[in-house]
C-alpha atoms as a PDB file:
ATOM      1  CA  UNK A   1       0.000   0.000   0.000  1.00  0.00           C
ATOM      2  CA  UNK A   2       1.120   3.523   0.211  1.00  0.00           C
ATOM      3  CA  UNK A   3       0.278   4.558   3.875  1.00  0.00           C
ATOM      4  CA  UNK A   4       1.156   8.458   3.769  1.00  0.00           C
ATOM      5  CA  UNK A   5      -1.447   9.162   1.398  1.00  0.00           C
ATOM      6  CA  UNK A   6      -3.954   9.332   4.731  1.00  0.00           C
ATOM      7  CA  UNK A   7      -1.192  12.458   5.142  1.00  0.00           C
ATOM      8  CA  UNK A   8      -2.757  14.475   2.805  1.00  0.00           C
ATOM      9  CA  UNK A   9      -5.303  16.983   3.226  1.00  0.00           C
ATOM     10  CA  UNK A  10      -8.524  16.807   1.749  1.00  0.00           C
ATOM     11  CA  UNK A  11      -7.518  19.452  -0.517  1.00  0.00           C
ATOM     12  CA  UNK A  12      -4.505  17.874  -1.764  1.00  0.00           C
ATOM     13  CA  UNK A  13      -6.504  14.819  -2.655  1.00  0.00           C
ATOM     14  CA  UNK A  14      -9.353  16.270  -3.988  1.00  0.00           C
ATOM     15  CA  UNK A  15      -6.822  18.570  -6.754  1.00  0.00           C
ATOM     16  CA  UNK A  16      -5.170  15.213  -7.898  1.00  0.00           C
ATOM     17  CA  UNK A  17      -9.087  13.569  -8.477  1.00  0.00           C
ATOM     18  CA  UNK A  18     -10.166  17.235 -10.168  1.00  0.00           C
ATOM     19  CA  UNK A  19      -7.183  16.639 -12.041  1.00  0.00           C
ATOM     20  CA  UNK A  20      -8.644  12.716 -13.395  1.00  0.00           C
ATOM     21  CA  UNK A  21     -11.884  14.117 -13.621  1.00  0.00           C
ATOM     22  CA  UNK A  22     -11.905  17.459 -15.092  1.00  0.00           C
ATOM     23  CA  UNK A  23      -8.922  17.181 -17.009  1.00  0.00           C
ATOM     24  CA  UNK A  24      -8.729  13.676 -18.094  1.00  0.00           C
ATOM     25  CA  UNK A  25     -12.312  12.972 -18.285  1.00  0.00           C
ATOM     26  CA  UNK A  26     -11.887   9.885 -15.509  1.00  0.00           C
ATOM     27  CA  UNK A  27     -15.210   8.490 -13.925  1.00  0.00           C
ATOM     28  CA  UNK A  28     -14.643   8.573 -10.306  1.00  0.00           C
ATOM     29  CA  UNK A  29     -14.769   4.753 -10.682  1.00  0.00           C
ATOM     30  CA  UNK A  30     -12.014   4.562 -13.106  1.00  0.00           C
ATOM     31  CA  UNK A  31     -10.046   7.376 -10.319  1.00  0.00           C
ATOM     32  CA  UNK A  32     -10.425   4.906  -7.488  1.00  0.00           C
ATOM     33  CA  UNK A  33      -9.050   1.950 -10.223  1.00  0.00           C
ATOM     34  CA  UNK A  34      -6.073   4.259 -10.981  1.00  0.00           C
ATOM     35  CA  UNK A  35      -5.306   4.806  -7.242  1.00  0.00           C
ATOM     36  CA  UNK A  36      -5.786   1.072  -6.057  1.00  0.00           C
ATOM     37  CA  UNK A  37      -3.265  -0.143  -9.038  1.00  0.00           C
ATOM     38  CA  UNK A  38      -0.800   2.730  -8.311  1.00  0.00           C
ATOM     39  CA  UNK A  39      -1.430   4.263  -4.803  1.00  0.00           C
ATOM     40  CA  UNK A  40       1.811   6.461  -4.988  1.00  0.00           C
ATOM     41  CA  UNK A  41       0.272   8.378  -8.150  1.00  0.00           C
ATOM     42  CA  UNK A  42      -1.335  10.767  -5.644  1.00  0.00           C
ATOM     43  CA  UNK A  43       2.057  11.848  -4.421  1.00  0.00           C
ATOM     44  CA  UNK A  44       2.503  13.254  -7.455  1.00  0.00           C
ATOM     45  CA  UNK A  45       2.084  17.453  -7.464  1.00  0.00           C
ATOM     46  CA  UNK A  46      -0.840  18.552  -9.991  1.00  0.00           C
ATOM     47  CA  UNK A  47       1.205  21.709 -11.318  1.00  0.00           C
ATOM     48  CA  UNK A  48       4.346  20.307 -10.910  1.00  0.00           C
ATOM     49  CA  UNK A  49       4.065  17.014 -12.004  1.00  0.00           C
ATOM     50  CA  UNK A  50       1.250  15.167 -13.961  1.00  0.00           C
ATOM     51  CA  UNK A  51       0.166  18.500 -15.779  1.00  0.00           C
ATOM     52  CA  UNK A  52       3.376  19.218 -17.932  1.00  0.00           C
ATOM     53  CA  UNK A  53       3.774  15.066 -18.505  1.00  0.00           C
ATOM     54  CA  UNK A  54       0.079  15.351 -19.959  1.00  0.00           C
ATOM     55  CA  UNK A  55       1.189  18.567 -21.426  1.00  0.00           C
ATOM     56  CA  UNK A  56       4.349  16.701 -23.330  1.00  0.00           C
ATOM     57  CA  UNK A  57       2.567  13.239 -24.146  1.00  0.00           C
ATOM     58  CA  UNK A  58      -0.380  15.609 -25.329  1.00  0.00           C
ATOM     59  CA  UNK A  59       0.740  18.201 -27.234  1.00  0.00           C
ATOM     60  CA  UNK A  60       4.475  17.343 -27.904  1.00  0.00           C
ATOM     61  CA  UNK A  61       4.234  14.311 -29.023  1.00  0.00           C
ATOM     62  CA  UNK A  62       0.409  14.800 -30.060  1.00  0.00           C
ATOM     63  CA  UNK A  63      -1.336  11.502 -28.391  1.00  0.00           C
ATOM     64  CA  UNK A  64      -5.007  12.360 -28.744  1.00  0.00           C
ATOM     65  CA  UNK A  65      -6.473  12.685 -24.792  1.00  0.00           C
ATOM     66  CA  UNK A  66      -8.873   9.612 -25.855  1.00  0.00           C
ATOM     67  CA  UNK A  67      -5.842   7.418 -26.500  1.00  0.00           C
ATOM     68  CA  UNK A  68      -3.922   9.107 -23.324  1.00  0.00           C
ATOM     69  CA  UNK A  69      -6.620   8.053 -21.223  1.00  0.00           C
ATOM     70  CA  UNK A  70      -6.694   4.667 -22.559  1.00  0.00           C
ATOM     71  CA  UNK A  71      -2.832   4.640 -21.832  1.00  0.00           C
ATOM     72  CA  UNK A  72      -2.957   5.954 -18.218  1.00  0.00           C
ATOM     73  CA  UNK A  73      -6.244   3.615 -17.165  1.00  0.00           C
ATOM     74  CA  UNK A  74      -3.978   0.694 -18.268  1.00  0.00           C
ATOM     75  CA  UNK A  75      -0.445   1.835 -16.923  1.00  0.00           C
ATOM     76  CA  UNK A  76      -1.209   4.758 -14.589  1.00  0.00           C
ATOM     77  CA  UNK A  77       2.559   4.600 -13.390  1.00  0.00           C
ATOM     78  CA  UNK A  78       3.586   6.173 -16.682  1.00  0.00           C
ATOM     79  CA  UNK A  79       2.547   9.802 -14.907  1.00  0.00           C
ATOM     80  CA  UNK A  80       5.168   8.681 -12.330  1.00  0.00           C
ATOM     81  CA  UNK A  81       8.041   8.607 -14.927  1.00  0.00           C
ATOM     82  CA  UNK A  82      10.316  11.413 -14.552  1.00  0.00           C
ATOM     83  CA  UNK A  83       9.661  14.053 -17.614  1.00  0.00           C
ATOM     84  CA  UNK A  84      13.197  14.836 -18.366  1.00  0.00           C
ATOM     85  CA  UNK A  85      15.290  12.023 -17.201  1.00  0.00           C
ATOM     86  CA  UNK A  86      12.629   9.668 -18.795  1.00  0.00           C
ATOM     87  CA  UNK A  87       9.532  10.263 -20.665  1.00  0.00           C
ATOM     88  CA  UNK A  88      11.227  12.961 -22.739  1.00  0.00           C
ATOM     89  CA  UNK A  89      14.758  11.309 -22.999  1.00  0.00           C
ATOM     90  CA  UNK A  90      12.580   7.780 -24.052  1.00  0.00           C
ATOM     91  CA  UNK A  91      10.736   9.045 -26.282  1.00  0.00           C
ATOM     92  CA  UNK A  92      12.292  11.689 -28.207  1.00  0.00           C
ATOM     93  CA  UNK A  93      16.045  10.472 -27.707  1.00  0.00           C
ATOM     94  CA  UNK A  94      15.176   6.669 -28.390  1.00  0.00           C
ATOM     95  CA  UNK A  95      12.359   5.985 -30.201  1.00  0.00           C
ATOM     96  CA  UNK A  96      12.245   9.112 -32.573  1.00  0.00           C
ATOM     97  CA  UNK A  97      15.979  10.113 -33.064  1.00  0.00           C
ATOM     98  CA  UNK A  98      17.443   6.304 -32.797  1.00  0.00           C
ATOM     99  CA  UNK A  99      14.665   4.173 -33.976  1.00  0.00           C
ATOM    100  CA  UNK A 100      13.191   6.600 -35.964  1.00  0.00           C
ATOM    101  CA  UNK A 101       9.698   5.919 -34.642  1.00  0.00           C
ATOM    102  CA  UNK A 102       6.805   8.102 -35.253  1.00  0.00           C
ATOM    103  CA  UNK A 103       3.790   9.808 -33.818  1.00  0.00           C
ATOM    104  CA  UNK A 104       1.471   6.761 -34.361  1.00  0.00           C
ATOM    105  CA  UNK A 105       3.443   4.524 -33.406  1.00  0.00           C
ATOM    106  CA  UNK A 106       4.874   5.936 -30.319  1.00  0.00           C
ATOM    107  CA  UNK A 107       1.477   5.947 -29.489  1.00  0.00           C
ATOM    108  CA  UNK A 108       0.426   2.532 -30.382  1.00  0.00           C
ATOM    109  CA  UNK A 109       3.754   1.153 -28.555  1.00  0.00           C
ATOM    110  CA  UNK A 110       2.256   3.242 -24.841  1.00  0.00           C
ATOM    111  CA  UNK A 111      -0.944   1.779 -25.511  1.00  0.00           C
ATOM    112  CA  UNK A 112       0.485  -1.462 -25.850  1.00  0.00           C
ATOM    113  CA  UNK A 113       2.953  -0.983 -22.863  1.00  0.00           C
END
């Protein structure tokens, strides 16, 4: 489990859940399935954190929200990643500059992962 999330103030939780419903479109069924397979996703800072890695995966790399929601349902952990040291250096260092990948199938390869 992840004990220090009963730490929190009821603020603090409720931005992270605005954040999966209002911004992500989550049911509050599919937030409490997001939290139970990856407790330590609410550790993670709204602003700081899980906006600019939606942000990147959204807009940088241009993964429609639909498919981004299918990705984070199935492996919520990827909003965990570190931007810099891993989403961005992954994706864009790897699998565009050294494999050559693109957009599509980036995307098909998260929503596979």
């Amino acid at each position: 489990g992840f004990p220090s999330i009963i730490c929190y103030s009821n603020a603090n939780i409720s931005k992270k859940i605005q954040f999966f419903t209002k911004q992500m479109g989550y049911t509050l069924e599919e937030c409490r399935s997001i939290v139970l397979s990856h407790p330590s996703i609410m550790s993670a800072g709204v602003k700081s954190s899980l906006i600019p890695k939606l942000n990147f995966l959204e807009k940088e790399m241009m993964i429609p929200k639909k498919s981004l929601r299918r990705i984070i349902m199935r492996s919520p952990r990827i909003l965990s990643y570190s931007l810099d040291k891993n989403l961005r250096m992954k994706i864009i260092g790897f699998f565009i500059m050294r494999l050559h990948m693109e957009q599509k199938q980036i995307q098909r390869l998260l929503e596979s992962y």
